[in-house]
Protein backbone atom coordinates (compact mmCIF):
# COMPACT_ATOMS: atom_id res chain seq x y z
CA UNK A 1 60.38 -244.74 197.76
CA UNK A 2 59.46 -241.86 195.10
CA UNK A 3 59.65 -239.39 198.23
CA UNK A 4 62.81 -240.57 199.82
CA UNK A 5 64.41 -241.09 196.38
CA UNK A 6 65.11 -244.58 197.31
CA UNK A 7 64.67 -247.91 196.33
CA UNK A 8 65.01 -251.56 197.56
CA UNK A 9 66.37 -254.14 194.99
CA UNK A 10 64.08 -257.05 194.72
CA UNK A 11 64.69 -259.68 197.68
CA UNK A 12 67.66 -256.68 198.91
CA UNK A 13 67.31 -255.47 202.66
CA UNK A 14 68.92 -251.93 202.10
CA UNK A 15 67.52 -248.80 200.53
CA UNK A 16 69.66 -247.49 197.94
CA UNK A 17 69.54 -243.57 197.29
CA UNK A 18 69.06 -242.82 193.36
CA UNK A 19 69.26 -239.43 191.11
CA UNK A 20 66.48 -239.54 188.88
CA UNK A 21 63.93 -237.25 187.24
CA UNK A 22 60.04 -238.76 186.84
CA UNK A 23 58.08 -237.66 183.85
CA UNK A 24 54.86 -239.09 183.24
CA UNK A 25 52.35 -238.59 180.74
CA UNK A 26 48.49 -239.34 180.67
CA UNK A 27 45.68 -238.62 178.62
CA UNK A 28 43.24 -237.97 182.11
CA UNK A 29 42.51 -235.46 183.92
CA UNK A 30 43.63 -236.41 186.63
CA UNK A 31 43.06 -233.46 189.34
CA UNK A 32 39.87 -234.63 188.57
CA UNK A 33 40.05 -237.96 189.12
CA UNK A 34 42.05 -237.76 192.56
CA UNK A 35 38.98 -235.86 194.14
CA UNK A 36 36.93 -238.99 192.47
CA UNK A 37 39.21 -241.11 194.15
CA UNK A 38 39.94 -242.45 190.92
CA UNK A 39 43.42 -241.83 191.31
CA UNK A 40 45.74 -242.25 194.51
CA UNK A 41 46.12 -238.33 196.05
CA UNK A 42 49.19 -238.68 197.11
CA UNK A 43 50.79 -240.00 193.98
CA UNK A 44 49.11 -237.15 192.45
CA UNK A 45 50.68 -234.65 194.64
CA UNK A 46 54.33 -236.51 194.38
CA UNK A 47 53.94 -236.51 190.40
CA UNK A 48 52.45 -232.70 190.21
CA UNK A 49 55.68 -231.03 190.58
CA UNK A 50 55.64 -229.18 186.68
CA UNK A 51 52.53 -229.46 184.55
CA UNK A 52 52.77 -229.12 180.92
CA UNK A 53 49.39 -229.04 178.73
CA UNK A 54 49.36 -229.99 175.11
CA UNK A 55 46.34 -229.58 172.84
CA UNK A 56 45.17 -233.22 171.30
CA UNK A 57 46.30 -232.90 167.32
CA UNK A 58 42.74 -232.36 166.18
CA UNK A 59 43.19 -228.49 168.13
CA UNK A 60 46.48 -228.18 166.30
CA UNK A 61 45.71 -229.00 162.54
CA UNK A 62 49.29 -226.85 161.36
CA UNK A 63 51.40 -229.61 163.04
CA UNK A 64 49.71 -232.29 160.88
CA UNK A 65 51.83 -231.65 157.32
CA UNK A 66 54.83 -231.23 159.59
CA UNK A 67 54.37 -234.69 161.43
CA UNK A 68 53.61 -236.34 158.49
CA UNK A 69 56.80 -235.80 156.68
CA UNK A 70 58.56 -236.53 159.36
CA UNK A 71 56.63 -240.03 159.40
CA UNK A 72 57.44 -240.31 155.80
CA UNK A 73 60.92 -240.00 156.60
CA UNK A 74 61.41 -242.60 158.85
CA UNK A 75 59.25 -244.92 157.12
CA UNK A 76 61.72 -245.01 153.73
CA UNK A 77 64.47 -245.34 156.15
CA UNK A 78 62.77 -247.93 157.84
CA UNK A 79 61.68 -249.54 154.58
CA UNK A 80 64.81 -248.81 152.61
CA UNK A 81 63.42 -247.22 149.97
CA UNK A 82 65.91 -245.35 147.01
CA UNK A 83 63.22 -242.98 146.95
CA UNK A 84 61.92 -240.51 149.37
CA UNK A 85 58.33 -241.29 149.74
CA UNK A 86 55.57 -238.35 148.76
CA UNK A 87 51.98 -237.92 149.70
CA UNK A 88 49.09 -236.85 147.18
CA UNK A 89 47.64 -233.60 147.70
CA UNK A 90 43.88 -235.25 147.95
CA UNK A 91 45.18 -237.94 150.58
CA UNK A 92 46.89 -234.69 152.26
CA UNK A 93 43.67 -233.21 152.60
CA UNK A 94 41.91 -236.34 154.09
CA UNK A 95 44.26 -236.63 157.08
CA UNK A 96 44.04 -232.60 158.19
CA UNK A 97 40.46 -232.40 158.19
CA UNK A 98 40.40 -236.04 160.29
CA UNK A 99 39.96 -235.40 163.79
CA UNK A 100 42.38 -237.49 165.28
CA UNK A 101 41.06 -239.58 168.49
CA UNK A 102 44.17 -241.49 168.71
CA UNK A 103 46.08 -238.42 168.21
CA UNK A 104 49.99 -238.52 166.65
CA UNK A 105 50.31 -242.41 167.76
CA UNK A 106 47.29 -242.82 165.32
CA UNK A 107 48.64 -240.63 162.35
CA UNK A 108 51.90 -241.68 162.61
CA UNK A 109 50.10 -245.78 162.08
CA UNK A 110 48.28 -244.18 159.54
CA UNK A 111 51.35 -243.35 157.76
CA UNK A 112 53.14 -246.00 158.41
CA UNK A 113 50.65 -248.07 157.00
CA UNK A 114 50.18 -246.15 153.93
CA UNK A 115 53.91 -245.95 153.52
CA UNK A 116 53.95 -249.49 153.45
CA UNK A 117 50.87 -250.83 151.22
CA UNK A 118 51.74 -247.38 148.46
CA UNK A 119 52.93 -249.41 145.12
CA UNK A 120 54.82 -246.01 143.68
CA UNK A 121 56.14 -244.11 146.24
CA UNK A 122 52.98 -241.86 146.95
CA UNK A 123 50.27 -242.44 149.47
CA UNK A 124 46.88 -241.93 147.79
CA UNK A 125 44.23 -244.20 148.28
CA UNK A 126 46.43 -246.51 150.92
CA UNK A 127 44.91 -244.52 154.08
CA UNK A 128 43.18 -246.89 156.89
CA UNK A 129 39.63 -247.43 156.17
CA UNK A 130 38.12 -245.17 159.08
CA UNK A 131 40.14 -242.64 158.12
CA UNK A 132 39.49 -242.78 154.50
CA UNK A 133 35.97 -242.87 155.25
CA UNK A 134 35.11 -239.50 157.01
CA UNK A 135 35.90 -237.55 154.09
CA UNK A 136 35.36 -239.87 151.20
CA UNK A 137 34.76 -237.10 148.36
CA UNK A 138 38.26 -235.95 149.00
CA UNK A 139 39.81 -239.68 148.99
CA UNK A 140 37.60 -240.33 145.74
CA UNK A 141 38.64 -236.79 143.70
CA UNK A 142 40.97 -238.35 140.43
CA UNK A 143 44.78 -237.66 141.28
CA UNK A 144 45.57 -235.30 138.36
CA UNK A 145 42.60 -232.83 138.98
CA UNK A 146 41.92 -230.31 141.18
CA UNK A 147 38.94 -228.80 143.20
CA UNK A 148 38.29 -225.43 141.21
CA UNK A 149 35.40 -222.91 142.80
CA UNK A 150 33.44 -223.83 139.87
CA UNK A 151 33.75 -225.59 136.46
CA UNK A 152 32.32 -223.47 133.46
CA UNK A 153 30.83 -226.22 131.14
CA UNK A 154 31.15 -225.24 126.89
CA UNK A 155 29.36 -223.43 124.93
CA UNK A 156 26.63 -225.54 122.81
CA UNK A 157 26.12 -224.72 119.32
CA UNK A 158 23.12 -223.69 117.70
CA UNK A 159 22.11 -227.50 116.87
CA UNK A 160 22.93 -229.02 119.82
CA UNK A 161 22.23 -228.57 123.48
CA UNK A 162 24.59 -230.05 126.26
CA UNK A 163 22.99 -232.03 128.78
CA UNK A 164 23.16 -231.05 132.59
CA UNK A 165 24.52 -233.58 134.98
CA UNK A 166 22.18 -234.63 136.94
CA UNK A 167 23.46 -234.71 141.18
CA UNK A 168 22.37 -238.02 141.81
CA UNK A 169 24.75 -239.40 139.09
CA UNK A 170 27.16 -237.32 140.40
CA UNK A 171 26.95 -238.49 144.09
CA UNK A 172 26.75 -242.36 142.27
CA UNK A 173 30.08 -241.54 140.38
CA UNK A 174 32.05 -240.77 143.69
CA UNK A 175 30.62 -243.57 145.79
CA UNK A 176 31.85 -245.80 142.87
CA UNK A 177 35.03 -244.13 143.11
CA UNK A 178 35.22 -244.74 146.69
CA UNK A 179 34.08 -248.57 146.24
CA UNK A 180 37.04 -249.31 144.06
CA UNK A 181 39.26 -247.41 146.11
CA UNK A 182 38.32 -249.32 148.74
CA UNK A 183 38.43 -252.17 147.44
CA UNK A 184 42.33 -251.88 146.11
CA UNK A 185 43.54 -250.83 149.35
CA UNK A 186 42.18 -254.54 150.73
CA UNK A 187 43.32 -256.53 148.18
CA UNK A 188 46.71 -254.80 148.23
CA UNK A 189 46.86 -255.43 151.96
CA UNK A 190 45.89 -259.27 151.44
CA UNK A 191 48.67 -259.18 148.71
CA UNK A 192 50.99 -257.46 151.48
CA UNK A 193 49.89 -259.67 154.23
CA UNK A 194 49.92 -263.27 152.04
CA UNK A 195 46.36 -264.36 152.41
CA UNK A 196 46.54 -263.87 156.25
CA UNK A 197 43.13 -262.09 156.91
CA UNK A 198 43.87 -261.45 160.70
CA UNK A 199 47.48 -259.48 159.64
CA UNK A 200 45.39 -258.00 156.48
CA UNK A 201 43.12 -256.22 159.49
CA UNK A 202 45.21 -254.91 161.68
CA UNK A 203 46.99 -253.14 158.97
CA UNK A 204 44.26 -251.36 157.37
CA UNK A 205 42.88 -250.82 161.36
CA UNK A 206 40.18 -252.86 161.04
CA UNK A 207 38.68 -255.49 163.02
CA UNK A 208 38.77 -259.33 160.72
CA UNK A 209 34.83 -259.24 160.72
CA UNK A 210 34.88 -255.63 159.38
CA UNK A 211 37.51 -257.14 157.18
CA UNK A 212 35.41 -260.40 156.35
CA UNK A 213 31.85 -258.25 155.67
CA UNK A 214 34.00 -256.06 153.12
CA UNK A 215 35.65 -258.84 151.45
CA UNK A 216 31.71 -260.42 150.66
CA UNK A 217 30.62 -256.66 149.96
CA UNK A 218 32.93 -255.89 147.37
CA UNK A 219 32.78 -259.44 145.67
CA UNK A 220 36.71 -259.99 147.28
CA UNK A 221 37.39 -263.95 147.43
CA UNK A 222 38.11 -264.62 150.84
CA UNK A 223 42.37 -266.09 150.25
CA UNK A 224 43.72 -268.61 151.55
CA UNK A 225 46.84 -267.94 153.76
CA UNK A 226 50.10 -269.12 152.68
């Protein structure tokens, strides 16, 4: 009995008195949902003893560097890697202005994925899918340059006059970017999973028919698993 501080073994006939501590987390709110009868009042009231309140990541976008080379850590040890593993700057960028509905469980997947399908020690293009897609002009910016406030183009000479680059072939440039990105970070994840399309789909956080209707998008044979 949470009250008494008690409990009964299973098929026992005496109450045994236990020192423990409860601590329970949930992502409800669930003052609310007692007075919707959504959640047992009395178990409410036992539970409610100290409330703590912590933002959701997305409300808290300094902790995200922090986190995620703490996730780094832990995934070379996990992975035994010589190296410590890095993060690009542009893949950096992609998961601090993601808003996070799974919140730190979901980055720290994120990383470990990345940490495990990245060929040099660097995660770059090796983000999950849904992640890499809300800010794909980040994801699809070339490693080596950066994002200056503007780009002053040179000076023509007298018998020549430089074109200007039009913004639809800009905007086709990065989607093509993008494309192969894409498409690398699936067939590495085949290549990491054997073949196995169902393994291939959880990794990058996908569901197999997302999986399948990208493989015939971007011209990806569909392998066989080994």
């Amino acid at each position: 009995m949470l009250e008494d501080r008690k409990v009964r073994r299973v098929g026992g006939t005496q109450e045994r008195a236990i020192d423990v501590r409860f601590v329970a987390a949930t992502n409800r709110d669930l003052a609310a949902a007692a007075e919707r009868s959504e959640f047992r009042q009395d178990l409410y009231f036992r539970l409610n003893g100290i409330s703590l309140t912590i933002p959701p990541l997305r409300e808290r976008p300094e902790d995200i560097e922090p986190l995620i080379r703490m996730f780094l850590a832990a995934s070379g040890r996990d992975l035994e890697r010589a190296d410590p593993l890095t993060i690009s700057p542009r893949a950096l960028a992609v998961l601090q202005s993601y808003s996070w509905p799974g919140n730190i469980r979901q980055l720290r997947n994120a990383v470990e994925r990345g940490a495990l399908l990245c060929t040099a020690g660097t995660i770059d293009v090796d983000l999950p899918l849904e992640i890499a897609r809300a800010n794909p002009i980040a994801l699809a910016v070339p490693k080596a340059v950066a994002m200056p406030a503007a780009v002053p183009s040179p000076m023509p000479s007298d018998s020549e006059t430089a074109p200007p680059v039009a913004a639809g072939d800009e905007v086709a440039r990065l989607k093509e970017e993008v494309r192969r990105a894409e498409r690398t970070r699936i067939e590495e994840a085949l290549k990491a999973c054997a073949g196995n399309q169902t393994r291939a789909a959880e990794l990058l956080g996908i569901s197999r028919r997302t999986l399948v209707a990208r493989l015939a998008d971007l011209d990806i044979s569909r392998p066989r698993s080994r």
